[in-house]
PDB file of N, CA and C in Angstrom:
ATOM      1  N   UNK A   1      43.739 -10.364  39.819  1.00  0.00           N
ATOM      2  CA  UNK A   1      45.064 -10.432  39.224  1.00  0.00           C
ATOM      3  C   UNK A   1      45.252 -11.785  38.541  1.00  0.00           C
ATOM      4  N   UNK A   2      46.169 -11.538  37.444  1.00  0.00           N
ATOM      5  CA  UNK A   2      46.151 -12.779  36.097  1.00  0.00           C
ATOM      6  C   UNK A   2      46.739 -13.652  37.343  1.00  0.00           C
ATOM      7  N   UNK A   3      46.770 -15.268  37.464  1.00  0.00           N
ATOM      8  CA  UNK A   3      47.930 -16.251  37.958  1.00  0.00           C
ATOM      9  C   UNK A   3      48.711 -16.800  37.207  1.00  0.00           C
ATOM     10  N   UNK A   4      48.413 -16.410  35.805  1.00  0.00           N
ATOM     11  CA  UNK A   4      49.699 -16.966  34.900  1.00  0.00           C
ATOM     12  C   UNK A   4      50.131 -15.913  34.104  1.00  0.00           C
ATOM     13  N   UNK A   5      51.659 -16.042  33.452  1.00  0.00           N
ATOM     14  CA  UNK A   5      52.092 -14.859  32.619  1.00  0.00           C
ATOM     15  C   UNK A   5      53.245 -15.345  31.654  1.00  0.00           C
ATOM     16  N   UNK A   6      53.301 -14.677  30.853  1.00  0.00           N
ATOM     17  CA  UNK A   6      54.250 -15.427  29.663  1.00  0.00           C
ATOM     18  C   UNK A   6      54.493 -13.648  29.397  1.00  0.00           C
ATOM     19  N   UNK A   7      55.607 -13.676  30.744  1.00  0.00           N
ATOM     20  CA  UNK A   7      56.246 -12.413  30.033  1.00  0.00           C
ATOM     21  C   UNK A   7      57.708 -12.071  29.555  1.00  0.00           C
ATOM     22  N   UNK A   8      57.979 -13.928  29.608  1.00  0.00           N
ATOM     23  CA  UNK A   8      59.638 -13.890  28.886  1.00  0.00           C
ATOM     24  C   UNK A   8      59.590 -13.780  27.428  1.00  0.00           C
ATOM     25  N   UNK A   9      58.581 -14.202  26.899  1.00  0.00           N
ATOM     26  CA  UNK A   9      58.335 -13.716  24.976  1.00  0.00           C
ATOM     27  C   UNK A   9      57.947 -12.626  24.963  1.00  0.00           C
ATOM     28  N   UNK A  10      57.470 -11.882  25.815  1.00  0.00           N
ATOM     29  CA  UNK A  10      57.564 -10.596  25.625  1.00  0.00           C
ATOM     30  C   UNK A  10      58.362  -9.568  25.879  1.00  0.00           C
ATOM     31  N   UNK A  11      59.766 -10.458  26.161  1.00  0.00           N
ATOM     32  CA  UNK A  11      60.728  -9.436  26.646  1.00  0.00           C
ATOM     33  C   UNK A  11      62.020 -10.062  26.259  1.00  0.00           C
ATOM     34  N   UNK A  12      62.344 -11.302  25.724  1.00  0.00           N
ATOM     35  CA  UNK A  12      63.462 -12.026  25.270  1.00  0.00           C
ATOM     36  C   UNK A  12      63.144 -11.269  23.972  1.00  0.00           C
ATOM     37  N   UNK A  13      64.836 -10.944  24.035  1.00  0.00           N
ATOM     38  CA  UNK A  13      65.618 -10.447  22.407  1.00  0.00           C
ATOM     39  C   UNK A  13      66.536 -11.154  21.895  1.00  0.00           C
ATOM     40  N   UNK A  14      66.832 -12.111  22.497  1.00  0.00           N
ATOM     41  CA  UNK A  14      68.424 -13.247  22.580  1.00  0.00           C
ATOM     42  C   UNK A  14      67.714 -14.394  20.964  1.00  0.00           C
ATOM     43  N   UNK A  15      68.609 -14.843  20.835  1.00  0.00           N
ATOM     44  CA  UNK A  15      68.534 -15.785  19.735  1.00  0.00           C
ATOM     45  C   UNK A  15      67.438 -16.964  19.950  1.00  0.00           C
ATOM     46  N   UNK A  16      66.628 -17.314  18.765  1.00  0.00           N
ATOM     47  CA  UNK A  16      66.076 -18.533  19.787  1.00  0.00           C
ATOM     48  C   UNK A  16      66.554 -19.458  18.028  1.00  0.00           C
ATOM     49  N   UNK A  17      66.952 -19.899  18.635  1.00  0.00           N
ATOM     50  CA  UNK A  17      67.098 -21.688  17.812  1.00  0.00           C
ATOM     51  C   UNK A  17      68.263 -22.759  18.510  1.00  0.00           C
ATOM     52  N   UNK A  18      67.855 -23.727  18.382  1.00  0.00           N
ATOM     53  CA  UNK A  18      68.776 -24.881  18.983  1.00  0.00           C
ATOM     54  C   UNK A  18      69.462 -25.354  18.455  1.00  0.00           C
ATOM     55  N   UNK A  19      70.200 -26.010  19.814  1.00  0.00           N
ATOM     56  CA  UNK A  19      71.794 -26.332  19.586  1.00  0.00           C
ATOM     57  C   UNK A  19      72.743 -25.621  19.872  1.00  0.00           C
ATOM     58  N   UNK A  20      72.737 -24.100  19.753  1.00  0.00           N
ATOM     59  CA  UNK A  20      73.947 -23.171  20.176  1.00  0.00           C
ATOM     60  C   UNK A  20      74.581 -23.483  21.352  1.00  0.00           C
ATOM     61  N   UNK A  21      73.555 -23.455  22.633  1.00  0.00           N
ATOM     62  CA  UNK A  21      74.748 -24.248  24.055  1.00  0.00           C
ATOM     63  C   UNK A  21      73.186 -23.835  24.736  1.00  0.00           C
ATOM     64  N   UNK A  22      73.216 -24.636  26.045  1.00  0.00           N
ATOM     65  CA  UNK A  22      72.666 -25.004  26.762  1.00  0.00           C
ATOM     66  C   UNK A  22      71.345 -23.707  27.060  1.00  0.00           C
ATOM     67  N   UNK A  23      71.844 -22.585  27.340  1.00  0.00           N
ATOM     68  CA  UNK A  23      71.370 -21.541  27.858  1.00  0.00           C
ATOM     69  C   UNK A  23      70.197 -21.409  26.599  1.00  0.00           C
ATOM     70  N   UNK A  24      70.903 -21.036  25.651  1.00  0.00           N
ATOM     71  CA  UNK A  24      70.109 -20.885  23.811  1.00  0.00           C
ATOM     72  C   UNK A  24      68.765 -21.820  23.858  1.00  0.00           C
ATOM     73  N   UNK A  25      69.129 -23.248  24.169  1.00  0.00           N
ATOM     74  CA  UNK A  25      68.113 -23.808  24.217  1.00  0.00           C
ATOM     75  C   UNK A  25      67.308 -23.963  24.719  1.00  0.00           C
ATOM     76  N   UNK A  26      67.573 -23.645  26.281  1.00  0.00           N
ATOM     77  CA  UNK A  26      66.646 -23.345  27.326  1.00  0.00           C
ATOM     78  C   UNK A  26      65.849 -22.251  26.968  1.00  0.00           C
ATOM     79  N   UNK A  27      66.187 -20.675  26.535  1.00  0.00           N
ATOM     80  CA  UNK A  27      65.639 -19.730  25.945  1.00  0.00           C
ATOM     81  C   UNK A  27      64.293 -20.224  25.110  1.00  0.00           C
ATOM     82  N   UNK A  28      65.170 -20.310  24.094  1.00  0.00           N
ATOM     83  CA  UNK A  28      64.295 -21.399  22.801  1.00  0.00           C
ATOM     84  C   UNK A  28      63.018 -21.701  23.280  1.00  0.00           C
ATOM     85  N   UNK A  29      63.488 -23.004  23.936  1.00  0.00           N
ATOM     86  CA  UNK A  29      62.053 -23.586  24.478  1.00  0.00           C
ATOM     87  C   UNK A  29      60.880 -22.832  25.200  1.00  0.00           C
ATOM     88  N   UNK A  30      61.146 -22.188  26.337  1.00  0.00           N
ATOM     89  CA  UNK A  30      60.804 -21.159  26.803  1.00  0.00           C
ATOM     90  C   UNK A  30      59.981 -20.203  25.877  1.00  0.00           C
ATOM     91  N   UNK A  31      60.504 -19.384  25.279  1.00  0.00           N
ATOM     92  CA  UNK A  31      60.039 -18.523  24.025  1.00  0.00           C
ATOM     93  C   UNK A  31      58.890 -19.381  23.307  1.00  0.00           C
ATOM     94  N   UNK A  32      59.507 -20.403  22.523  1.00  0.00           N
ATOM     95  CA  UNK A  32      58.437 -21.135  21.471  1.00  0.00           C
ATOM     96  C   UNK A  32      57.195 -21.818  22.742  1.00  0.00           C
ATOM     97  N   UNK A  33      57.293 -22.389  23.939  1.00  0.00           N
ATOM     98  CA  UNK A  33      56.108 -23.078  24.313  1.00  0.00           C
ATOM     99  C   UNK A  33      55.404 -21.349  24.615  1.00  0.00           C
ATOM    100  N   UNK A  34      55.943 -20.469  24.814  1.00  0.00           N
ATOM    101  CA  UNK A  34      54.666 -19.363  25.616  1.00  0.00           C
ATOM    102  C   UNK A  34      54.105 -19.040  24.319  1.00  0.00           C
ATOM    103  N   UNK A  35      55.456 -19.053  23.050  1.00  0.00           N
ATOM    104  CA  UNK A  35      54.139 -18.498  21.700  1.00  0.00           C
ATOM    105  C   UNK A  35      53.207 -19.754  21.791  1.00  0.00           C
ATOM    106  N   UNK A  36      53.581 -20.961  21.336  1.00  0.00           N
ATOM    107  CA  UNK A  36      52.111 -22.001  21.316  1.00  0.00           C
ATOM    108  C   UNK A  36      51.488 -21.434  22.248  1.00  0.00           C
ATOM    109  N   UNK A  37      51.082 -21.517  23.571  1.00  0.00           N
ATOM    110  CA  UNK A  37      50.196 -21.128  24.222  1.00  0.00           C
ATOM    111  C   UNK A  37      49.716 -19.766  23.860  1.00  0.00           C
ATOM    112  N   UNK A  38      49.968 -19.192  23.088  1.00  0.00           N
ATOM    113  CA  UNK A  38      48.688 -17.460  23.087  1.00  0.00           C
ATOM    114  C   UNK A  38      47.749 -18.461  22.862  1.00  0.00           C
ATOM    115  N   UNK A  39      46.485 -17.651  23.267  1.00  0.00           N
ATOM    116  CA  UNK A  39      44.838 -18.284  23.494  1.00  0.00           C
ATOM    117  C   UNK A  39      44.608 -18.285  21.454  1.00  0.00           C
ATOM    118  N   UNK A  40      44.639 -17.131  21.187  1.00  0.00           N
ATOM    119  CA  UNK A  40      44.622 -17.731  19.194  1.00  0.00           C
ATOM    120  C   UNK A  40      45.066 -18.689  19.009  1.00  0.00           C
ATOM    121  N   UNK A  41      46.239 -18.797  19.052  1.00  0.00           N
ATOM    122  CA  UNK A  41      46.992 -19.725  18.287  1.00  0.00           C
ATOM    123  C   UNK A  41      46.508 -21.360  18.812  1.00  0.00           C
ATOM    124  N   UNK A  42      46.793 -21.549  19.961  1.00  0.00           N
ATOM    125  CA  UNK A  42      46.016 -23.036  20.531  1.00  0.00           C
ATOM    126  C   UNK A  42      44.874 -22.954  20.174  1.00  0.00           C
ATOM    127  N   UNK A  43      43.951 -22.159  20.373  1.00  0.00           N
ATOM    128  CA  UNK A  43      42.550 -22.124  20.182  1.00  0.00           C
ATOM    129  C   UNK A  43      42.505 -23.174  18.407  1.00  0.00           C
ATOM    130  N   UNK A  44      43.146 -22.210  17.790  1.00  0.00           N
ATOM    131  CA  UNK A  44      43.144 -22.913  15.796  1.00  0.00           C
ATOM    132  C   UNK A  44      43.903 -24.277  16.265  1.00  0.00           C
ATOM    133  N   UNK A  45      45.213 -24.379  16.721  1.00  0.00           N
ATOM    134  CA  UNK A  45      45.613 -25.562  16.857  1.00  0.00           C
ATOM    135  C   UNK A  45      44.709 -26.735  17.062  1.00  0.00           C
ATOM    136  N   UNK A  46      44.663 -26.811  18.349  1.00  0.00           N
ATOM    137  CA  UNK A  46      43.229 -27.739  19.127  1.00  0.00           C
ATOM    138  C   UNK A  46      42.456 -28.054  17.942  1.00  0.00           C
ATOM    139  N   UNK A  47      41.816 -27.332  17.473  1.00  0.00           N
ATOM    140  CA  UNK A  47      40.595 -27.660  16.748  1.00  0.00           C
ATOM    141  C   UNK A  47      41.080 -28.326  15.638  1.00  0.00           C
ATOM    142  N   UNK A  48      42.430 -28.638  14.961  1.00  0.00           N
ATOM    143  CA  UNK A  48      42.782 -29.164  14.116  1.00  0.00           C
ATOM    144  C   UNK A  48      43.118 -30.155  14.548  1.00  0.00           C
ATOM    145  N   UNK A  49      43.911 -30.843  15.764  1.00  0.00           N
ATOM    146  CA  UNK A  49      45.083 -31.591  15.709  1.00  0.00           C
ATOM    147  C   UNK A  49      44.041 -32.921  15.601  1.00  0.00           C
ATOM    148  N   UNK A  50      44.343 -34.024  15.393  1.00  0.00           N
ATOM    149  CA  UNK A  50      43.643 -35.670  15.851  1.00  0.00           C
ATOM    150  C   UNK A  50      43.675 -35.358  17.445  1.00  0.00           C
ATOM    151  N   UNK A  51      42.759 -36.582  17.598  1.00  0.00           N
ATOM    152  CA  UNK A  51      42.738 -37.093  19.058  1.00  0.00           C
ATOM    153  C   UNK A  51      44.082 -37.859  19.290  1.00  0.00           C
ATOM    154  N   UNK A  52      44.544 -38.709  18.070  1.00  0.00           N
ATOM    155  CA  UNK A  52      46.002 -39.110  19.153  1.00  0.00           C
ATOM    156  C   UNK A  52      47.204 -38.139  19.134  1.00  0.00           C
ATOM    157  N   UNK A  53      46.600 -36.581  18.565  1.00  0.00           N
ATOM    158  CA  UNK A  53      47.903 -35.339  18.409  1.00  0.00           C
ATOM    159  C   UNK A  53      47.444 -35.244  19.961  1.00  0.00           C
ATOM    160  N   UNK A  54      46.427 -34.790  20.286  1.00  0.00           N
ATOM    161  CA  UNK A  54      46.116 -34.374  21.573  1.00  0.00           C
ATOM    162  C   UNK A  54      46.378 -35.113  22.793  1.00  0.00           C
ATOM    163  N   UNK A  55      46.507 -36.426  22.746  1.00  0.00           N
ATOM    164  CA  UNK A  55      46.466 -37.501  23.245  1.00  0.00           C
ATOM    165  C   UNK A  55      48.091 -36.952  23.754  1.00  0.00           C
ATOM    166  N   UNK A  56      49.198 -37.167  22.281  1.00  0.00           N
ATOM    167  CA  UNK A  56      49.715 -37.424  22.260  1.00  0.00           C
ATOM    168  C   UNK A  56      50.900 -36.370  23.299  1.00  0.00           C
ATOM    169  N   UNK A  57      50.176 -34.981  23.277  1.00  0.00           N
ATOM    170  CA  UNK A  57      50.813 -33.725  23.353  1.00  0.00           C
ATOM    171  C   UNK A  57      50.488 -33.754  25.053  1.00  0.00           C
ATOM    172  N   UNK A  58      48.987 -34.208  25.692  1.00  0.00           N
ATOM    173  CA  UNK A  58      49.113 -34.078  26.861  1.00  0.00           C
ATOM    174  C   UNK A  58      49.903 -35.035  27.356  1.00  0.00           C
ATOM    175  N   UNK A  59      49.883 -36.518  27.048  1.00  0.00           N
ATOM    176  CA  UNK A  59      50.929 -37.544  27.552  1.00  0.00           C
ATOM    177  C   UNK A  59      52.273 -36.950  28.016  1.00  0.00           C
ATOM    178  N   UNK A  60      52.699 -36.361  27.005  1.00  0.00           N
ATOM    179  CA  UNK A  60      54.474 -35.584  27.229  1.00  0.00           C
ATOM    180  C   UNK A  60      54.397 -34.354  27.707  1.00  0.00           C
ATOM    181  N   UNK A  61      53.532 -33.652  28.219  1.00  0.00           N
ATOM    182  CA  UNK A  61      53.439 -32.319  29.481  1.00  0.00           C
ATOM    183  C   UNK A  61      53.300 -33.420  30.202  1.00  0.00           C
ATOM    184  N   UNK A  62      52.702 -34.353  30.671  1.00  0.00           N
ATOM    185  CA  UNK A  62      52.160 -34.945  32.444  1.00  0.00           C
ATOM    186  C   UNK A  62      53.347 -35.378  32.126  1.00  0.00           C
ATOM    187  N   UNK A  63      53.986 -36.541  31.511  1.00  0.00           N
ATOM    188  CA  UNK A  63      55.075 -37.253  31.574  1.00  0.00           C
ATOM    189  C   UNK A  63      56.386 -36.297  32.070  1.00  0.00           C
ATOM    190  N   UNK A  64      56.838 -34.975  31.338  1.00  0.00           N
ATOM    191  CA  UNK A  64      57.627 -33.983  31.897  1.00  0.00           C
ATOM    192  C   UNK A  64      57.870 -32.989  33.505  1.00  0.00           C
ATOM    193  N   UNK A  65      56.141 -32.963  33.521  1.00  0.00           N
ATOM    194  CA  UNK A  65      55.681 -32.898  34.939  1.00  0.00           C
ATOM    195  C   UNK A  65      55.697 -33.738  35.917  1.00  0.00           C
ATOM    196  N   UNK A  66      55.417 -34.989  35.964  1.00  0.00           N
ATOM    197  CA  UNK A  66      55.657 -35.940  36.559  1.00  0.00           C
ATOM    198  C   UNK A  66      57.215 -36.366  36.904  1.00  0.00           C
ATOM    199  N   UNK A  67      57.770 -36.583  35.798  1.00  0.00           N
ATOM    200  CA  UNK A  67      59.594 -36.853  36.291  1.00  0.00           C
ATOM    201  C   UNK A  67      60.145 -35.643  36.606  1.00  0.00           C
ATOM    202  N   UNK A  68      60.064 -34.034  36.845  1.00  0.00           N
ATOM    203  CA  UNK A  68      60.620 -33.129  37.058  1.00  0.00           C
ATOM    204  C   UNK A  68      59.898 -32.506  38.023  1.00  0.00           C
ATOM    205  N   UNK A  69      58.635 -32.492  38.575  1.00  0.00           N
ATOM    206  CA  UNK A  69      58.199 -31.747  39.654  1.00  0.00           C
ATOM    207  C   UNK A  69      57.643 -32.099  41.095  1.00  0.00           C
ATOM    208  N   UNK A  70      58.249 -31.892  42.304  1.00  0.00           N
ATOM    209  CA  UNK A  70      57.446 -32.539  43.165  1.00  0.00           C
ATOM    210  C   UNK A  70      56.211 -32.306  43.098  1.00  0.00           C
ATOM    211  N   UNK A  71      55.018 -33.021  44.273  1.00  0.00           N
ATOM    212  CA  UNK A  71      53.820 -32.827  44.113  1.00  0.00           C
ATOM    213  C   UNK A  71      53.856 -31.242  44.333  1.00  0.00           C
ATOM    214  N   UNK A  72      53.951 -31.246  45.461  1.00  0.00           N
ATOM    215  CA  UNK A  72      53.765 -29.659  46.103  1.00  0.00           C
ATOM    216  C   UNK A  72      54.063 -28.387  44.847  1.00  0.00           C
ATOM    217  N   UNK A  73      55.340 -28.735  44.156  1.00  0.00           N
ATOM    218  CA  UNK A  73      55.512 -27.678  42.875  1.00  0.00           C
ATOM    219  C   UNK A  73      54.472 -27.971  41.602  1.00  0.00           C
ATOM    220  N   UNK A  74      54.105 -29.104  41.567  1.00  0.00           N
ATOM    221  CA  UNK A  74      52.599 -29.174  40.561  1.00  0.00           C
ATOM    222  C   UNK A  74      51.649 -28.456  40.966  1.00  0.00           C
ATOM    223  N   UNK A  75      51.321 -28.175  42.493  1.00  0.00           N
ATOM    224  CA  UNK A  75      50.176 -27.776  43.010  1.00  0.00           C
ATOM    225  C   UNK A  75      50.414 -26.081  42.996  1.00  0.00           C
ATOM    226  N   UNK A  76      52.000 -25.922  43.437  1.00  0.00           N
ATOM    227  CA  UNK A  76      52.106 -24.541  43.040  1.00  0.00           C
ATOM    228  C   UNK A  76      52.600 -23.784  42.026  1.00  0.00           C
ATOM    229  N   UNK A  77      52.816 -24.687  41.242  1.00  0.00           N
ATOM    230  CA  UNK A  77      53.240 -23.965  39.845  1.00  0.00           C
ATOM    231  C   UNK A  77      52.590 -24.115  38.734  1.00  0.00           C
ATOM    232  N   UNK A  78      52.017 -25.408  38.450  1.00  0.00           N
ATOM    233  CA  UNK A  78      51.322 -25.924  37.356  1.00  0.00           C
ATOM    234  C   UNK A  78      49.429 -25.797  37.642  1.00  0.00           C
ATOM    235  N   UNK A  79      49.197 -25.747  38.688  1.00  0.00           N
ATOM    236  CA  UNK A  79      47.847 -25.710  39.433  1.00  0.00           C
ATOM    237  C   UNK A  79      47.670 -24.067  40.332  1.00  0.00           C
ATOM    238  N   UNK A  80      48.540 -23.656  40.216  1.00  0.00           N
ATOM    239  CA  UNK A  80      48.855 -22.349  40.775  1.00  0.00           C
ATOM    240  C   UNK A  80      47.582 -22.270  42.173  1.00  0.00           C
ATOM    241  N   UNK A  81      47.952 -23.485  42.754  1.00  0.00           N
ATOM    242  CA  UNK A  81      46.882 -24.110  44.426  1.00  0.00           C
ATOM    243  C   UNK A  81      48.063 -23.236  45.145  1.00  0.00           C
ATOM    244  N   UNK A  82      47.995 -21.737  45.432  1.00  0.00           N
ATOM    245  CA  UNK A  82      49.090 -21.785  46.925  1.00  0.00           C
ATOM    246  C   UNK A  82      48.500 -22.330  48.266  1.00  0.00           C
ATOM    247  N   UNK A  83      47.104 -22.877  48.093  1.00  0.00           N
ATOM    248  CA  UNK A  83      46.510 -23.187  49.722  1.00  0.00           C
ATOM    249  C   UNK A  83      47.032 -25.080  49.889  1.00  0.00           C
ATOM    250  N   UNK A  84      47.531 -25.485  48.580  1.00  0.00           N
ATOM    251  CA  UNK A  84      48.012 -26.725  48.595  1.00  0.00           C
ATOM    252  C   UNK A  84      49.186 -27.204  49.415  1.00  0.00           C
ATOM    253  N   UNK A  85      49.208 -28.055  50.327  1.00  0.00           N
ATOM    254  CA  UNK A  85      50.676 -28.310  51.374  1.00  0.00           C
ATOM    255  C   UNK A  85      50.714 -30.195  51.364  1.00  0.00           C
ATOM    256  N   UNK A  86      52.053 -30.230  50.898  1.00  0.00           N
ATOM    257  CA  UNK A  86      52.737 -31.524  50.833  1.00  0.00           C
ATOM    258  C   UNK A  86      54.524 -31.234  51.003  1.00  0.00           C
TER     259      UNK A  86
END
């Protein structure tokens, strides 16, 4: 069985662009990071961006991860470790 799933872009019909109010944008984001991630689309990305795009793009996932997740929710959400305990 898959451990990851991006099945809110496949099922959000709601508006996505920002600024409308809080919820909209949360959507938004949501929606647009699961499209970047399809395996095509990163796959072409990657291979284009510079090293300081890449640089630049993992810095601000760890940096977001880091100020918003305990360890234990890195290990089970981002590392999808459920044998991980902190």
């Amino acid at each position: 069985m898959a451990k990851h799933s991006h099945d809110f872009v496949e099922n959000y019909s709601g508006l996505v662009g920002f600024g409308a109010d809080r919820e909209t944008d949360e959507n938004t984001l949501i929606y647009y990071l699961q499209k970047f991630s399809d395996d095509t689309l990163i796959t072409q990305l990657v291979k284009r961006m510079s090293a300081d795009e890449m640089e630049a793009c993992f810095d601000m996932l760890t940096r977001i991860m880091k100020s918003h997740l305990k360890e234990s929710e890195y290990h089970r959400l981002f590392l999808k470790d459920e044998g991980h305990s902190h």
